[in-house]
Protein backbone atom coordinates (compact mmCIF):
# COMPACT_ATOMS: atom_id res chain seq x y z
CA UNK A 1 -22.73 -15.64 94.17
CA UNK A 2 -20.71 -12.76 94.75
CA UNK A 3 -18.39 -10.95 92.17
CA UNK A 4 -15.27 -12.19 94.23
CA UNK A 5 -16.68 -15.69 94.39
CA UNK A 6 -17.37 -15.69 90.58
CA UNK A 7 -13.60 -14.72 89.69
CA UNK A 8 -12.34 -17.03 92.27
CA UNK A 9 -14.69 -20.03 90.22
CA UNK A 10 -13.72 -18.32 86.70
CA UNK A 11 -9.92 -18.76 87.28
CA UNK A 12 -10.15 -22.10 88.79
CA UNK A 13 -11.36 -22.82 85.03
CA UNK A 14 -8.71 -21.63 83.12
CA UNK A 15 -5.22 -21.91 83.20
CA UNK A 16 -2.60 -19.36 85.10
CA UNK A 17 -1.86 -17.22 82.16
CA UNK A 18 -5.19 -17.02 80.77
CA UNK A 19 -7.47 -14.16 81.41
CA UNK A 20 -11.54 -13.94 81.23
CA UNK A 21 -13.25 -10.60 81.28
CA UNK A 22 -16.53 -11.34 83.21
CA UNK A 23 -20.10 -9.16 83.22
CA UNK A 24 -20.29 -7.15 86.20
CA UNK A 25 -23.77 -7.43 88.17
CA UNK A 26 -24.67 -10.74 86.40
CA UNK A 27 -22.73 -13.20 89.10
CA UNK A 28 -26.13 -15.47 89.03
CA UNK A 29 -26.60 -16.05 85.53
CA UNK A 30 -22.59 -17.10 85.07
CA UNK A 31 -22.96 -20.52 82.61
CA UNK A 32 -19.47 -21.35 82.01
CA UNK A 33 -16.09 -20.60 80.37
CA UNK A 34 -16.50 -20.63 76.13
CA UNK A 35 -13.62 -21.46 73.83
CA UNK A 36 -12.16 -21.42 70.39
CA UNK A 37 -9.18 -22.25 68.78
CA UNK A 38 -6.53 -20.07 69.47
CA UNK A 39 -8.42 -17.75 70.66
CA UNK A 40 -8.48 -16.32 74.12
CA UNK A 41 -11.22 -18.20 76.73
CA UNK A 42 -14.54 -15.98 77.41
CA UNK A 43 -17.30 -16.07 79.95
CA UNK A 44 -20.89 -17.28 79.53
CA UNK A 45 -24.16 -16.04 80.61
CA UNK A 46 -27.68 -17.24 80.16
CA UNK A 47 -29.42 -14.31 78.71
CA UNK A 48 -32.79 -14.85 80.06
CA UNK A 49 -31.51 -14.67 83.41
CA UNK A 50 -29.56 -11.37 82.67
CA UNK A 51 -32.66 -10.45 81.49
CA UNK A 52 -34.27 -11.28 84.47
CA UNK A 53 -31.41 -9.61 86.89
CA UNK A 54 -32.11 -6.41 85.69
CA UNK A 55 -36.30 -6.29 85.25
CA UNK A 56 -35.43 -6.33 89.01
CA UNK A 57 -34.68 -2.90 88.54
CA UNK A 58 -36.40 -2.10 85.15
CA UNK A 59 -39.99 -2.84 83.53
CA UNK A 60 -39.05 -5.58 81.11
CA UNK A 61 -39.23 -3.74 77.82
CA UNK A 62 -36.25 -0.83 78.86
CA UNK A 63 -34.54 -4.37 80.30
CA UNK A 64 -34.19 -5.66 76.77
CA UNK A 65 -32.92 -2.23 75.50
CA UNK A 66 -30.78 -1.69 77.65
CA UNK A 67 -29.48 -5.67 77.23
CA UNK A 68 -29.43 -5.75 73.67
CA UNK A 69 -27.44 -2.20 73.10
CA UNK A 70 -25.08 -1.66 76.65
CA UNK A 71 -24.68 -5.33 77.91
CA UNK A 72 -24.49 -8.09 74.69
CA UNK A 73 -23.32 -4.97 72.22
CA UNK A 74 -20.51 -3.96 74.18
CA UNK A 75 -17.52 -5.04 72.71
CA UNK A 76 -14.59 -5.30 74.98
CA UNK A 77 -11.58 -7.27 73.33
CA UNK A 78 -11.36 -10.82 72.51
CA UNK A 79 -12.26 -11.69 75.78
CA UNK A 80 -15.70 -10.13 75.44
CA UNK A 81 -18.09 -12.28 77.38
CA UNK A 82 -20.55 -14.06 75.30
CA UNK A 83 -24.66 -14.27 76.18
CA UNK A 84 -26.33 -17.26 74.99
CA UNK A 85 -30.07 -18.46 74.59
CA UNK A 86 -30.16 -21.92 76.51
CA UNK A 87 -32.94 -24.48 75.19
């Protein structure tokens, strides 16, 4: 899925004056929308297939670094997207 396509899915999920920040680069492992009360809406992602999306690029060990500290510990509002471990 392209980035366009993902923001075109992303705002068909939420309504008109609601915003989601999404991850740039990680189109494919897009889960879903996340909510809480009162709080603004956030995007999901699978983190093993982040993971996986950039030991395309990296050998798996500088992956995970580079996850953990500039991708899941970048804090970017309340609309921060969120990375979870499926089962």
């Amino acid at each position: 899925m392209t980035e366009q396509e993902l923001e075109a899915v992303a705002s068909r999920m939420i309504s008109p004056e609601e915003k989601v920040m999404l991850a740039s680069g990680f189109e494919d492992a897009f889960v879903g929308i996340g909510r809480q009360f009162t709080k603004p809406p956030f995007a999901l992602y699978d983190k093993s297939k982040c993971l996986h999306i950039l030991q395309q690029t990296m050998l798996e060990e500088e992956a995970i670094e580079y996850f953990d500290f500039n991708v899941q510990g970048a804090y970017v509002g309340e609309s921060t997207p969120v990375f979870v471990d499926l089962i």
